[in-house]
C-alpha atoms as a PDB file:
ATOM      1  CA  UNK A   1      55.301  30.310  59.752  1.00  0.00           C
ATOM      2  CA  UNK A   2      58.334  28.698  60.931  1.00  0.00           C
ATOM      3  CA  UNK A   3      60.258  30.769  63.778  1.00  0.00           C
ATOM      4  CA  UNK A   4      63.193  30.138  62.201  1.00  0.00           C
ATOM      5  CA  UNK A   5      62.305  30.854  58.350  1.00  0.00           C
ATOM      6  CA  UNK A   6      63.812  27.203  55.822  1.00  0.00           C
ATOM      7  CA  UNK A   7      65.005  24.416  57.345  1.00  0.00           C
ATOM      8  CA  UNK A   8      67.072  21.643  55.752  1.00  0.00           C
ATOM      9  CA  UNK A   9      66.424  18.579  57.418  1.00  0.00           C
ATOM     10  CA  UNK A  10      68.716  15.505  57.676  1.00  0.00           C
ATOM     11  CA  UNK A  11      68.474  12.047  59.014  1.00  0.00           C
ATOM     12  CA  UNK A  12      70.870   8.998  59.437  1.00  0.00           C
ATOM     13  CA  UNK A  13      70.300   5.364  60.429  1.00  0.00           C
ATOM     14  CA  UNK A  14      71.222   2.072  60.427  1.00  0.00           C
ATOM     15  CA  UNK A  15      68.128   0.198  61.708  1.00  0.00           C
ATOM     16  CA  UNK A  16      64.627  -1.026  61.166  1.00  0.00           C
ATOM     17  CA  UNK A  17      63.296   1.958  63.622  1.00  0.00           C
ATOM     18  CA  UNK A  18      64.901   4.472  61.665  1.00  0.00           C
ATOM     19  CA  UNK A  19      62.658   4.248  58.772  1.00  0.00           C
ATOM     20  CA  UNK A  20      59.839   6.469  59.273  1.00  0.00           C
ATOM     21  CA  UNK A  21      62.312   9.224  60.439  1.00  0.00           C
ATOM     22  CA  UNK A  22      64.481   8.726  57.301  1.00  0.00           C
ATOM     23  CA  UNK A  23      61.354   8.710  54.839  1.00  0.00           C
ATOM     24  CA  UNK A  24      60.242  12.240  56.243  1.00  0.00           C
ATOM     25  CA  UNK A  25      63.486  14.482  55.641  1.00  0.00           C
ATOM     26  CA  UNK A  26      64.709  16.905  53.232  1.00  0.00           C
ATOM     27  CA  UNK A  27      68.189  14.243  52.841  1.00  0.00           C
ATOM     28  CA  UNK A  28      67.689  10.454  54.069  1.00  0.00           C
ATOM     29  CA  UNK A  29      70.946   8.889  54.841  1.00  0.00           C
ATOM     30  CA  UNK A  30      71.317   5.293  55.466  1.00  0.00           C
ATOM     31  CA  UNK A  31      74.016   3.354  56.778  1.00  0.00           C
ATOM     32  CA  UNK A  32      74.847   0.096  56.903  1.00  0.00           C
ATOM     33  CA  UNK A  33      74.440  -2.446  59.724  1.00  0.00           C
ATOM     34  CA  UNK A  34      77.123  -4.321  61.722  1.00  0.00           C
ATOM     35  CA  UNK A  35      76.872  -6.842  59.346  1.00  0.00           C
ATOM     36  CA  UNK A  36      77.442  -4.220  56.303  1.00  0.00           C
ATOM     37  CA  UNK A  37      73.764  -4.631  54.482  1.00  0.00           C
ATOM     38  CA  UNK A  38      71.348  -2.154  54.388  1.00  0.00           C
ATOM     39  CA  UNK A  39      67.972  -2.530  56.199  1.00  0.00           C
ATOM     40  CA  UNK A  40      65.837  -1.225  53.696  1.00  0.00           C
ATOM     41  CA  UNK A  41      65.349  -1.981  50.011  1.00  0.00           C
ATOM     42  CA  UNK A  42      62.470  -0.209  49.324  1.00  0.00           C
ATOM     43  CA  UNK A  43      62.580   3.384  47.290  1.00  0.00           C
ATOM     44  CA  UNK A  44      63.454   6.136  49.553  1.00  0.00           C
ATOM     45  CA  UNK A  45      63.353   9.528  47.284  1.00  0.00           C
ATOM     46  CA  UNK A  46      66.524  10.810  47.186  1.00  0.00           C
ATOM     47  CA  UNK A  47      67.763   7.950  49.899  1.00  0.00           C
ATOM     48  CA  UNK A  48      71.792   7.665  49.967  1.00  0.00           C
ATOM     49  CA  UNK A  49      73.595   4.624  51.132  1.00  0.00           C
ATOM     50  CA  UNK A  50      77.097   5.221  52.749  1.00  0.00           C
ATOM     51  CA  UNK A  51      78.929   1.926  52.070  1.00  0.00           C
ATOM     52  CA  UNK A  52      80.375   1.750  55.722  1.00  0.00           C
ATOM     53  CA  UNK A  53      78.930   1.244  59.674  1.00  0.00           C
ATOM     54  CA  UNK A  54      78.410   3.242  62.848  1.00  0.00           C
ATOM     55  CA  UNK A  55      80.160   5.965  63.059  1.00  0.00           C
ATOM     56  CA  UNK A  56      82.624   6.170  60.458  1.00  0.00           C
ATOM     57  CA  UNK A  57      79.560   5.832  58.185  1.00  0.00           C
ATOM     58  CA  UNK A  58      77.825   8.858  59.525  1.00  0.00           C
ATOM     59  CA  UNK A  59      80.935  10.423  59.603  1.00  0.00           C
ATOM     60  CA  UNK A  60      81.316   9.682  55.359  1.00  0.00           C
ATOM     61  CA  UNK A  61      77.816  10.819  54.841  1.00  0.00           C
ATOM     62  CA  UNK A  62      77.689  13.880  56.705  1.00  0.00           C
ATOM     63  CA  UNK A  63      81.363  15.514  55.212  1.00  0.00           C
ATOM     64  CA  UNK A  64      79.722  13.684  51.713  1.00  0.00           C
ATOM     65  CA  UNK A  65      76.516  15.938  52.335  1.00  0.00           C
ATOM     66  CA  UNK A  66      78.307  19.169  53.602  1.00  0.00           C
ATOM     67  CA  UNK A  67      81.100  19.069  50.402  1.00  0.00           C
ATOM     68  CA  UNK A  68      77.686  18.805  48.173  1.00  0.00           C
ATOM     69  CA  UNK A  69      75.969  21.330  49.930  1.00  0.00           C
ATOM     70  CA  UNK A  70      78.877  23.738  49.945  1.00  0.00           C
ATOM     71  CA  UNK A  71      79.351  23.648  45.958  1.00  0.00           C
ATOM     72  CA  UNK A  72      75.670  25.027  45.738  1.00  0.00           C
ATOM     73  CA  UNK A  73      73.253  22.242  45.491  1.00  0.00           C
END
C-alpha cells in the first residue's frame, strides 16, 4: 500500500538518459534537443512531444498537461 494512496506520475526530457525514466510514468513528456529533434523515435505509450527546447518546452508541456488534467481527464 502506498503511504500516500494514487499517484500520477510525470516525466520530462530531452536526452538519451532520459529514456528509461520517461518509458516508466503515468505521462512521458519529451522535449526537444538544442538542435530541435527529438531523441527518440521509438513508440512511447502515450509519449507527447512539445515542439520547443529547455525550459520553455517543459514549461509548454507542463501548463499543456495541467489545462488537460484540470478539464477531467
Amino acid at each position: 500500500m502506498r503511504q500516500f494512496g494514487e499517484i500520477t506520475t510525470v516525466a520530462i526530457g530531452d536526452t538519451y538518459n532520459d529514456i528509461p525514466m520517461i518509458k516508466e510514468v503515468d505521462y512521458p513528456i519529451l522535449v526537444q534537443g538544442p538542435d530541435k529533434t527529438y531523441v527518440v523515435s521509438e513508440d512511447i505509450a502515450k509519449l507527447r512531444r512539445i515542439d520547443d527546447i529547455g525550459p520553455a518546452g517543459w514549461n509548454i508541456g507542463i501548463i499543456d498537461l495541467l489545462k488537460e488534467m484540470g478539464n477531467g481527464h
